[in-house]
Protein backbone atom coordinates (compact mmCIF):
# COMPACT_ATOMS: atom_id res chain seq x y z
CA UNK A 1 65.60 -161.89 79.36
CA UNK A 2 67.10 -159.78 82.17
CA UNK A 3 67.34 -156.06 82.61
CA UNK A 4 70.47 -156.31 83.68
CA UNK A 5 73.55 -156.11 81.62
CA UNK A 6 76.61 -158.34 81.66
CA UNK A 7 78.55 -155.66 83.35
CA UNK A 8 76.75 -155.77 85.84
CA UNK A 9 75.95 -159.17 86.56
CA UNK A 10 79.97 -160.17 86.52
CA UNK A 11 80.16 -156.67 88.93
CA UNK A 12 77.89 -158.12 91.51
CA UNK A 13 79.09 -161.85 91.33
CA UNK A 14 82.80 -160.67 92.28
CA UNK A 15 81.38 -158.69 95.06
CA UNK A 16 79.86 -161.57 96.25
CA UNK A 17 82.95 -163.45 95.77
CA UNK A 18 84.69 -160.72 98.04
CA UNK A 19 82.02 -161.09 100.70
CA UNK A 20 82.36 -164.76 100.96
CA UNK A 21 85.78 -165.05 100.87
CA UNK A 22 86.06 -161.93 103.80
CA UNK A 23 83.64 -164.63 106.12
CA UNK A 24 85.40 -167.85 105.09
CA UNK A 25 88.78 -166.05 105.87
CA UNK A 26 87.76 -165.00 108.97
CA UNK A 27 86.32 -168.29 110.23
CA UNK A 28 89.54 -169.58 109.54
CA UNK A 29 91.08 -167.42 111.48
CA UNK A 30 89.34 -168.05 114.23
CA UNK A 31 89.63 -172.02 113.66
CA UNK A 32 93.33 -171.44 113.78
CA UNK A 33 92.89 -169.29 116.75
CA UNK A 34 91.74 -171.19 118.83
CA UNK A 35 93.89 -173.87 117.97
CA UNK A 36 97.01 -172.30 118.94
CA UNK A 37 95.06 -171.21 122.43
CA UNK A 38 94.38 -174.56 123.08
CA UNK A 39 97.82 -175.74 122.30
CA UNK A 40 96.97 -177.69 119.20
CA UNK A 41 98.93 -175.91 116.61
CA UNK A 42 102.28 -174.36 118.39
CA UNK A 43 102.70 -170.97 118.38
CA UNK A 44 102.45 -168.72 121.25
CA UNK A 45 99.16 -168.25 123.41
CA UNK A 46 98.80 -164.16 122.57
CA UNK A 47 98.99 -165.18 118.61
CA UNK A 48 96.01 -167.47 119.20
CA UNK A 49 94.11 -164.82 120.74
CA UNK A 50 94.58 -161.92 118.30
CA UNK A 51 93.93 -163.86 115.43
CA UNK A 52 90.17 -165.84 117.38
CA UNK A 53 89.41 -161.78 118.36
CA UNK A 54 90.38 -160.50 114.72
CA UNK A 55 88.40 -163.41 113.20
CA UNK A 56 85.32 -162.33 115.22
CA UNK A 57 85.74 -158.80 114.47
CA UNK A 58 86.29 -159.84 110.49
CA UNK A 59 83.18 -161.87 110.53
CA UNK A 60 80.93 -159.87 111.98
CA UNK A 61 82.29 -156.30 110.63
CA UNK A 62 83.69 -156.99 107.89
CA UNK A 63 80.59 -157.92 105.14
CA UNK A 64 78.82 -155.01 106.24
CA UNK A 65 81.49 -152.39 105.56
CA UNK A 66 82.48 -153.95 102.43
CA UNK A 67 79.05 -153.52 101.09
CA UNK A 68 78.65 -150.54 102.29
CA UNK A 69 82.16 -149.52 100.49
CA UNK A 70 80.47 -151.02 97.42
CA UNK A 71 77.07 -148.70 97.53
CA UNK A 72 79.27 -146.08 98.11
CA UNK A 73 81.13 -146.73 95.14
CA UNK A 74 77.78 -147.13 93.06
CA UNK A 75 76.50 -143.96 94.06
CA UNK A 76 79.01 -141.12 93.53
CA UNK A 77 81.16 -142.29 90.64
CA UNK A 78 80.05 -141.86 87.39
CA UNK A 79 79.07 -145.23 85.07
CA UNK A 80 82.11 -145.39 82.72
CA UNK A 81 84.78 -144.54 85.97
CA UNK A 82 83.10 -148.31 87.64
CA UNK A 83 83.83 -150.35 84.70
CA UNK A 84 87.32 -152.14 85.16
């Protein structure tokens, strides 16, 4: 038996889906990256940077302020305005 209802369980498993797929996303960009720096895929040098320096960024930003977007959401809109 859990305390917690469906709801919520399918709430917080597509969050987690959405933080997964924001780190995956952003490895690949900086895979990709870093293969058009080092001349591997073609496409010019500057693209390769921006997208290795967004990836970064993505990875290591991005999680925490989509959580924190989440909790926010949790804690100042009512229970039946959550639901989708």
């Amino acid at each position: 038996m859990s305390r917690y209802t469906d709801a919520e369980r399918e709430r917080a498993q597509a969050r987690f889906v959405w933080l997964q797929f924001t780190r995956i996303a952003s490895i690949i960009a900086v895979l990709v990256g870093v293969a058009i720096a080092q001349d591997v895929l073609p496409a010019p040098y500057w693209l390769g940077v921006v997208l290795a320096v967004s990836g970064l960024l993505a990875f290591f930003f991005g999680p925490p302020l989509l959580a924190r977007r989440f909790k926010a959401r949790d804690n100042h809109l009512p229970d039946h305005l959550d639901r989708k």
